[in-house]
C-alpha atoms as a PDB file:
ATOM      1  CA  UNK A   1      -1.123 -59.891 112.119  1.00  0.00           C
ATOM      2  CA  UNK A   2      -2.019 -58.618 115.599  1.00  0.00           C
ATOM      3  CA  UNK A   3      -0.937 -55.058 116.437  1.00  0.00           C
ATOM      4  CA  UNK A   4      -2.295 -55.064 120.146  1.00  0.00           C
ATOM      5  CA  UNK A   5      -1.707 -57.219 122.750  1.00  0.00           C
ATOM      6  CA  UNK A   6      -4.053 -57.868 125.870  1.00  0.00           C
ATOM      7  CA  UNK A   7      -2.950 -56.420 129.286  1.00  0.00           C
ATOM      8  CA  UNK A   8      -4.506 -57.324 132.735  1.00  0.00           C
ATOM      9  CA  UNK A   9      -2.455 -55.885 135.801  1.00  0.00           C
ATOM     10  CA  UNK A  10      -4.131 -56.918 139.070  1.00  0.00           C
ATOM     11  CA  UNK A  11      -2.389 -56.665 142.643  1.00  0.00           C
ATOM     12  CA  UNK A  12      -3.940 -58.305 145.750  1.00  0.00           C
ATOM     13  CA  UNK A  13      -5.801 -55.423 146.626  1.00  0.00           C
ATOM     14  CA  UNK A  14      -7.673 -54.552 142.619  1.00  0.00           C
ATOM     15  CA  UNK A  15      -7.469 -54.649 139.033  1.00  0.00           C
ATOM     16  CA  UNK A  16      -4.849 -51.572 137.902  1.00  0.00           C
ATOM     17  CA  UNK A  17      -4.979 -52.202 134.462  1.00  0.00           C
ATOM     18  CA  UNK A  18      -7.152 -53.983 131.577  1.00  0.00           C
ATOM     19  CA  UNK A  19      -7.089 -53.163 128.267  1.00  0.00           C
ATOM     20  CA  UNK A  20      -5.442 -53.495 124.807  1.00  0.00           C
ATOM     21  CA  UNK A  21      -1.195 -52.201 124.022  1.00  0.00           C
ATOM     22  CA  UNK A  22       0.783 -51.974 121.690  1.00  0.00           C
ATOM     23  CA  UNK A  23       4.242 -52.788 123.597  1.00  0.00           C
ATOM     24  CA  UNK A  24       4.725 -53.555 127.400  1.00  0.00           C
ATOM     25  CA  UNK A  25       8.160 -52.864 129.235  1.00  0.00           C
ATOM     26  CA  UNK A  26       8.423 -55.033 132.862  1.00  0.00           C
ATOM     27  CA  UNK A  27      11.432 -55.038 135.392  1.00  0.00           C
ATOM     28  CA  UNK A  28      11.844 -58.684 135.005  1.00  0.00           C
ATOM     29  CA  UNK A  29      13.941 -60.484 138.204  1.00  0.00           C
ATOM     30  CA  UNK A  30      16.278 -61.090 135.505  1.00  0.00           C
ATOM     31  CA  UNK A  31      16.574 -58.166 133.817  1.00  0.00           C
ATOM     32  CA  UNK A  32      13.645 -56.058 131.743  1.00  0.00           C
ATOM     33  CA  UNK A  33      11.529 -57.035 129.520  1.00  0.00           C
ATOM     34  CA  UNK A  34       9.995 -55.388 126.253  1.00  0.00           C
ATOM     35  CA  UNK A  35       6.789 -57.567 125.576  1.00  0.00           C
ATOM     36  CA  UNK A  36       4.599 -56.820 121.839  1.00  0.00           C
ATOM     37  CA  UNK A  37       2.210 -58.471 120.375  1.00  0.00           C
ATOM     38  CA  UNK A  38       3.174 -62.298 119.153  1.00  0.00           C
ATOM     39  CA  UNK A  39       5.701 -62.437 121.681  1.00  0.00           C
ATOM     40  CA  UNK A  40       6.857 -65.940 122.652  1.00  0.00           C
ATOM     41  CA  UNK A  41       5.286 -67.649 125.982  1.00  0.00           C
ATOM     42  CA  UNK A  42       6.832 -66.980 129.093  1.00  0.00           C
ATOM     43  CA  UNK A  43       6.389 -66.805 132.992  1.00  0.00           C
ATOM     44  CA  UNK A  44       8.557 -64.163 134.791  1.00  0.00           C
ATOM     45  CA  UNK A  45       9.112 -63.157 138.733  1.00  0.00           C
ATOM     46  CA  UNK A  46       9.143 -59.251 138.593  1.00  0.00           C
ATOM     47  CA  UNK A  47      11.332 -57.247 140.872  1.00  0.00           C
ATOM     48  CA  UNK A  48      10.130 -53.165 142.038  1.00  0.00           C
ATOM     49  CA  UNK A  49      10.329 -50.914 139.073  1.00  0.00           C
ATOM     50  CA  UNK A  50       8.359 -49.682 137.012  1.00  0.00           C
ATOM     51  CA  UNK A  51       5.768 -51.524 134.656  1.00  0.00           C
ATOM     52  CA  UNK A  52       5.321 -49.229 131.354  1.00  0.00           C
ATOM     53  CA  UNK A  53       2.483 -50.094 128.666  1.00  0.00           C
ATOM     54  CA  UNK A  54       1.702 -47.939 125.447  1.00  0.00           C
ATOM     55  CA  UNK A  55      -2.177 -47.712 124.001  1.00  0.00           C
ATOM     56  CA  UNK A  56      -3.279 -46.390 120.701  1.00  0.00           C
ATOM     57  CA  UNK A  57      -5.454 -43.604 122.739  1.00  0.00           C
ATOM     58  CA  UNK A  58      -3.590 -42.576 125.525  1.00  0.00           C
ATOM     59  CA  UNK A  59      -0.072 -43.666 124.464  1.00  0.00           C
ATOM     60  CA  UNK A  60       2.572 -44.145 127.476  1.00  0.00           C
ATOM     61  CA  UNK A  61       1.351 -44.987 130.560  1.00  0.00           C
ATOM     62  CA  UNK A  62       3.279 -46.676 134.224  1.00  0.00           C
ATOM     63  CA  UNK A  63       2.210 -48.059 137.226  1.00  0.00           C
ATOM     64  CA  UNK A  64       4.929 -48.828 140.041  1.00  0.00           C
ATOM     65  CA  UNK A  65       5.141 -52.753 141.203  1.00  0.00           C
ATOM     66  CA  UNK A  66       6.628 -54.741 143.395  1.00  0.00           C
ATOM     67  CA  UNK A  67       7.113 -58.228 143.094  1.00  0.00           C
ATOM     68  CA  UNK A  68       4.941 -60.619 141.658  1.00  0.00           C
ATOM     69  CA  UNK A  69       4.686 -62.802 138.564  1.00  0.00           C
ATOM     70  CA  UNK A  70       4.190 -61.806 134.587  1.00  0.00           C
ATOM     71  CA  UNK A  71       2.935 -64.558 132.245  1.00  0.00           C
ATOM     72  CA  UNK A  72       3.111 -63.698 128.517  1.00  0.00           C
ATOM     73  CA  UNK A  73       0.932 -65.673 125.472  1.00  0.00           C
ATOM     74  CA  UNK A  74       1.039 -64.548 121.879  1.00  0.00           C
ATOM     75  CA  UNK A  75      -1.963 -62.339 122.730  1.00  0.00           C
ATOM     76  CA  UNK A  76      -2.262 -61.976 126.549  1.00  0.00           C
ATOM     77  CA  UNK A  77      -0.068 -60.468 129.205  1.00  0.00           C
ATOM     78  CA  UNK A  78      -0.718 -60.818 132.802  1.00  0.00           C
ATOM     79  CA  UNK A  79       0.826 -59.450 135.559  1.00  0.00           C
ATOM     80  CA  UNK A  80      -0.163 -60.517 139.245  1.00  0.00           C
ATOM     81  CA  UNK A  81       1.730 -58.078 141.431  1.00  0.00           C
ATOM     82  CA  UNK A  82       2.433 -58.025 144.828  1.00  0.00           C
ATOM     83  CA  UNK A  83       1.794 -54.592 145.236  1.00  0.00           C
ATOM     84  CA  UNK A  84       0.707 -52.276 142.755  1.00  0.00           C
ATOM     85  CA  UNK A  85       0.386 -48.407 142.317  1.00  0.00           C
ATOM     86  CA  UNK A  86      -0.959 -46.050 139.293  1.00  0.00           C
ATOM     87  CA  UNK A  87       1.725 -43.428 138.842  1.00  0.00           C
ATOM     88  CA  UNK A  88      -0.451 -40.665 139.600  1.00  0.00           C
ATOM     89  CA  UNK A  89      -0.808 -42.215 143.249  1.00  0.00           C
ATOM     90  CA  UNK A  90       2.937 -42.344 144.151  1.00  0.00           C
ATOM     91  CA  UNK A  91       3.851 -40.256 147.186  1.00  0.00           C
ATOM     92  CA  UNK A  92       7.669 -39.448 146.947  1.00  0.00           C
ATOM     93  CA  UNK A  93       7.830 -38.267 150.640  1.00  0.00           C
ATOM     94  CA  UNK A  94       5.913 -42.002 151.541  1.00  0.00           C
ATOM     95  CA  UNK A  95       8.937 -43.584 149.534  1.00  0.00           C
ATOM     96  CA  UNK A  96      11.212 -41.479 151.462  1.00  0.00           C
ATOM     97  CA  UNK A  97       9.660 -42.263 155.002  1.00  0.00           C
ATOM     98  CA  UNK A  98       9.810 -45.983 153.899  1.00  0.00           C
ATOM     99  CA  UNK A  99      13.524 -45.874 152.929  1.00  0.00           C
ATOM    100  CA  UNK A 100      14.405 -44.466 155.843  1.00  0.00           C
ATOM    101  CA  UNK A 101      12.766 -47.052 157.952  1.00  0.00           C
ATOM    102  CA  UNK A 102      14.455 -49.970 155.991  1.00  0.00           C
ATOM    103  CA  UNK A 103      17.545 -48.093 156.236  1.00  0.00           C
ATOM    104  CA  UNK A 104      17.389 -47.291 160.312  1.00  0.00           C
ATOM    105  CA  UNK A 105      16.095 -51.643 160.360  1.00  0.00           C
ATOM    106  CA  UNK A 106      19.022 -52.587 158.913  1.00  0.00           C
ATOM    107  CA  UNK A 107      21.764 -51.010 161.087  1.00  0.00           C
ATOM    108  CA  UNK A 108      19.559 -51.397 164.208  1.00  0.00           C
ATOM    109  CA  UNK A 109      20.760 -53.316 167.326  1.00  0.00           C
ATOM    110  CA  UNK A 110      18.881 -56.327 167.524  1.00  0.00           C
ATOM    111  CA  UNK A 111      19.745 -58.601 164.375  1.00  0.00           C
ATOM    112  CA  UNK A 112      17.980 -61.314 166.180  1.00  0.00           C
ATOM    113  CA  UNK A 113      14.266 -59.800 165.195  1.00  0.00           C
ATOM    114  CA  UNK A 114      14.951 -58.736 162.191  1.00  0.00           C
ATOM    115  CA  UNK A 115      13.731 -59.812 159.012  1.00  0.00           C
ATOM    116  CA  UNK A 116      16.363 -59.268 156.442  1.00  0.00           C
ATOM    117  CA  UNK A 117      14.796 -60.590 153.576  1.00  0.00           C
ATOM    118  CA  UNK A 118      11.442 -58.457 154.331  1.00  0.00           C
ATOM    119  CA  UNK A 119      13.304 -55.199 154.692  1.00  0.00           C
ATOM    120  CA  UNK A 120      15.737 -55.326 152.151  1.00  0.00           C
ATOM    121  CA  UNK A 121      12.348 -56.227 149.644  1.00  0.00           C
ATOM    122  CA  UNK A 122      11.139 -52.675 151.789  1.00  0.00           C
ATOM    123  CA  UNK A 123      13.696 -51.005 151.116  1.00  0.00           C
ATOM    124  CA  UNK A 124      14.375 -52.144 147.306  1.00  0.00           C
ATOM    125  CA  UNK A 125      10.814 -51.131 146.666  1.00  0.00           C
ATOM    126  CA  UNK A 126      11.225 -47.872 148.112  1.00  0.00           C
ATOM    127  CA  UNK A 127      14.265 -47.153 146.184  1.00  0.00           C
ATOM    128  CA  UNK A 128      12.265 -47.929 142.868  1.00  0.00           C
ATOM    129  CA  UNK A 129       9.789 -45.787 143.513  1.00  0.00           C
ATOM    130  CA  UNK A 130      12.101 -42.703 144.540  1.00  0.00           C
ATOM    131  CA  UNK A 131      13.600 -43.619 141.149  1.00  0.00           C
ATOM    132  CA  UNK A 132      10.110 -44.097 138.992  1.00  0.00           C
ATOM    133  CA  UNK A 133       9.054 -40.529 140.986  1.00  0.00           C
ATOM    134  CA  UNK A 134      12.208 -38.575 139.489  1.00  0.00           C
ATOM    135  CA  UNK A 135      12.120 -40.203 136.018  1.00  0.00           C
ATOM    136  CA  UNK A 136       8.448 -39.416 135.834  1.00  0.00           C
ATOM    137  CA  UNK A 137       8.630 -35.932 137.627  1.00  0.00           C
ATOM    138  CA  UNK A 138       4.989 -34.572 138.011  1.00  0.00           C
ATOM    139  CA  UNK A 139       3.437 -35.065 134.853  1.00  0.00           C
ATOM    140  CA  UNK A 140       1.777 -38.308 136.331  1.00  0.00           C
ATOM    141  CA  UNK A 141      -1.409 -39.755 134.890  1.00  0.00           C
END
Protein backbone atom coordinates (compact mmCIF):
# COMPACT_ATOMS: atom_id res chain seq x y z
CA UNK A 1 0.00 0.00 0.00
CA UNK A 2 1.31 3.48 -0.86
CA UNK A 3 2.38 5.66 2.08
CA UNK A 4 3.34 8.83 -0.08
CA UNK A 5 1.53 10.60 -2.39
CA UNK A 6 2.97 12.83 -5.33
CA UNK A 7 2.73 16.67 -4.97
CA UNK A 8 3.36 19.26 -7.81
CA UNK A 9 2.34 22.95 -6.81
CA UNK A 10 3.00 25.30 -9.74
CA UNK A 11 1.55 29.01 -10.00
CA UNK A 12 1.78 31.03 -13.26
CA UNK A 13 4.90 32.47 -12.41
CA UNK A 14 7.11 28.73 -11.21
CA UNK A 15 7.04 25.43 -9.80
CA UNK A 16 6.65 25.92 -5.65
CA UNK A 17 6.55 22.51 -4.87
CA UNK A 18 7.47 18.84 -6.26
CA UNK A 19 8.02 16.08 -4.33
CA UNK A 20 6.62 13.08 -2.37
CA UNK A 21 3.88 13.58 1.17
CA UNK A 22 2.47 11.87 3.29
CA UNK A 23 -0.93 13.99 3.79
CA UNK A 24 -1.92 17.32 2.01
CA UNK A 25 -4.45 19.88 3.65
CA UNK A 26 -6.04 22.54 0.76
CA UNK A 27 -8.63 25.42 1.39
CA UNK A 28 -11.01 23.90 -0.99
CA UNK A 29 -13.89 26.62 -2.46
CA UNK A 30 -16.04 24.36 -0.63
CA UNK A 31 -14.57 23.85 2.38
CA UNK A 32 -10.88 22.12 3.20
CA UNK A 33 -9.59 19.35 2.19
CA UNK A 34 -7.25 16.61 3.88
CA UNK A 35 -5.80 14.66 0.79
CA UNK A 36 -3.41 11.06 1.62
CA UNK A 37 -2.31 8.71 -0.33
CA UNK A 38 -5.20 6.46 -2.23
CA UNK A 39 -7.48 9.20 -1.96
CA UNK A 40 -10.44 9.12 -4.36
CA UNK A 41 -10.25 11.32 -7.77
CA UNK A 42 -11.28 14.70 -7.64
CA UNK A 43 -10.98 18.27 -9.24
CA UNK A 44 -11.37 21.23 -6.79
CA UNK A 45 -11.43 25.31 -7.25
CA UNK A 46 -9.25 26.52 -4.24
CA UNK A 47 -10.03 29.70 -2.44
CA UNK A 48 -6.79 31.95 -0.45
CA UNK A 49 -5.56 30.02 2.49
CA UNK A 50 -3.15 28.18 3.16
CA UNK A 51 -1.95 24.90 1.30
CA UNK A 52 -0.15 22.55 4.06
CA UNK A 53 1.82 19.26 2.93
CA UNK A 54 3.82 16.88 5.38
CA UNK A 55 7.21 14.91 4.04
CA UNK A 56 9.01 12.12 5.72
CA UNK A 57 12.28 14.54 5.87
CA UNK A 58 11.20 17.80 6.57
CA UNK A 59 7.73 17.10 8.03
CA UNK A 60 5.15 20.21 7.92
CA UNK A 61 5.55 22.54 5.45
CA UNK A 62 2.85 25.69 3.79
CA UNK A 63 2.83 27.79 1.02
CA UNK A 64 0.03 30.63 0.81
CA UNK A 65 -2.40 30.40 -2.48
CA UNK A 66 -4.84 32.02 -4.03
CA UNK A 67 -7.19 30.64 -6.28
CA UNK A 68 -6.68 28.10 -8.69
CA UNK A 69 -7.57 24.46 -9.28
CA UNK A 70 -6.43 21.04 -7.26
CA UNK A 71 -6.84 17.71 -9.10
CA UNK A 72 -6.34 14.60 -6.93
CA UNK A 73 -5.52 10.72 -8.40
CA UNK A 74 -4.82 7.81 -6.11
CA UNK A 75 -1.14 8.79 -6.38
CA UNK A 76 -0.85 12.38 -7.73
CA UNK A 77 -1.93 15.75 -6.45
CA UNK A 78 -1.74 18.83 -8.45
CA UNK A 79 -2.36 22.12 -7.65
CA UNK A 80 -2.31 24.97 -10.41
CA UNK A 81 -2.59 28.17 -8.40
CA UNK A 82 -3.29 31.45 -9.29
CA UNK A 83 -0.85 32.87 -7.21
CA UNK A 84 1.46 31.18 -5.08
CA UNK A 85 3.92 32.03 -2.17
CA UNK A 86 6.49 29.80 0.05
CA UNK A 87 5.76 30.77 3.63
CA UNK A 88 9.08 32.01 4.26
CA UNK A 89 8.35 34.78 1.50
CA UNK A 90 5.15 36.26 3.05
CA UNK A 91 5.43 39.94 3.94
CA UNK A 92 2.75 40.70 6.68
CA UNK A 93 3.12 44.53 6.23
CA UNK A 94 2.56 43.74 2.05
CA UNK A 95 -0.74 41.90 3.24
CA UNK A 96 -1.51 44.82 5.30
CA UNK A 97 -0.83 47.53 2.52
CA UNK A 98 -2.99 45.27 0.22
CA UNK A 99 -5.96 45.10 2.65
CA UNK A 100 -6.02 48.43 3.06
CA UNK A 101 -6.21 49.19 -0.57
CA UNK A 102 -9.16 46.70 -1.12
CA UNK A 103 -10.67 48.13 1.85
CA UNK A 104 -10.26 52.14 0.80
CA UNK A 105 -11.64 50.46 -3.18
CA UNK A 106 -14.53 49.34 -1.78
CA UNK A 107 -16.00 52.39 0.03
CA UNK A 108 -14.53 54.73 -2.63
CA UNK A 109 -16.73 57.17 -4.64
CA UNK A 110 -16.88 55.98 -7.99
CA UNK A 111 -18.74 52.46 -8.03
CA UNK A 112 -18.89 52.87 -11.71
CA UNK A 113 -14.93 51.80 -12.17
CA UNK A 114 -14.77 49.52 -9.84
CA UNK A 115 -14.23 46.00 -10.08
CA UNK A 116 -15.99 44.30 -7.28
CA UNK A 117 -15.31 40.92 -8.00
CA UNK A 118 -11.38 41.72 -8.48
CA UNK A 119 -11.10 43.51 -5.17
CA UNK A 120 -13.07 41.57 -2.99
CA UNK A 121 -10.67 38.33 -4.51
CA UNK A 122 -7.76 41.29 -3.30
CA UNK A 123 -8.91 41.71 -0.42
CA UNK A 124 -9.95 37.94 0.55
CA UNK A 125 -6.41 37.03 -0.34
CA UNK A 126 -4.98 39.55 1.78
CA UNK A 127 -7.00 38.58 4.68
CA UNK A 128 -5.64 34.89 4.31
CA UNK A 129 -2.42 35.76 4.35
CA UNK A 130 -2.64 38.18 7.51
CA UNK A 131 -4.25 35.02 8.93
CA UNK A 132 -1.54 32.23 7.54
CA UNK A 133 1.25 35.09 8.90
CA UNK A 134 -0.19 34.95 12.63
CA UNK A 135 -0.89 31.18 12.69
CA UNK A 136 2.60 30.60 11.40
CA UNK A 137 4.33 33.48 13.43
CA UNK A 138 8.08 33.62 12.36
CA UNK A 139 9.22 30.26 12.38
CA UNK A 140 8.71 30.21 8.48
CA UNK A 141 10.59 27.80 6.25
Amino acid sequence: MATTIQLDVVSAESSLFSGEVLEVFAPGEMGDLGIMPRHSQLITTLKAGELRYVTKEEGEASLFVAGGVMEVQPSVVTVLADTAIRAKDLDAQAAEAAKQRAEDALQGKDPEDLDYEAVQAELDAAKAQIEMIHRIGKTLR
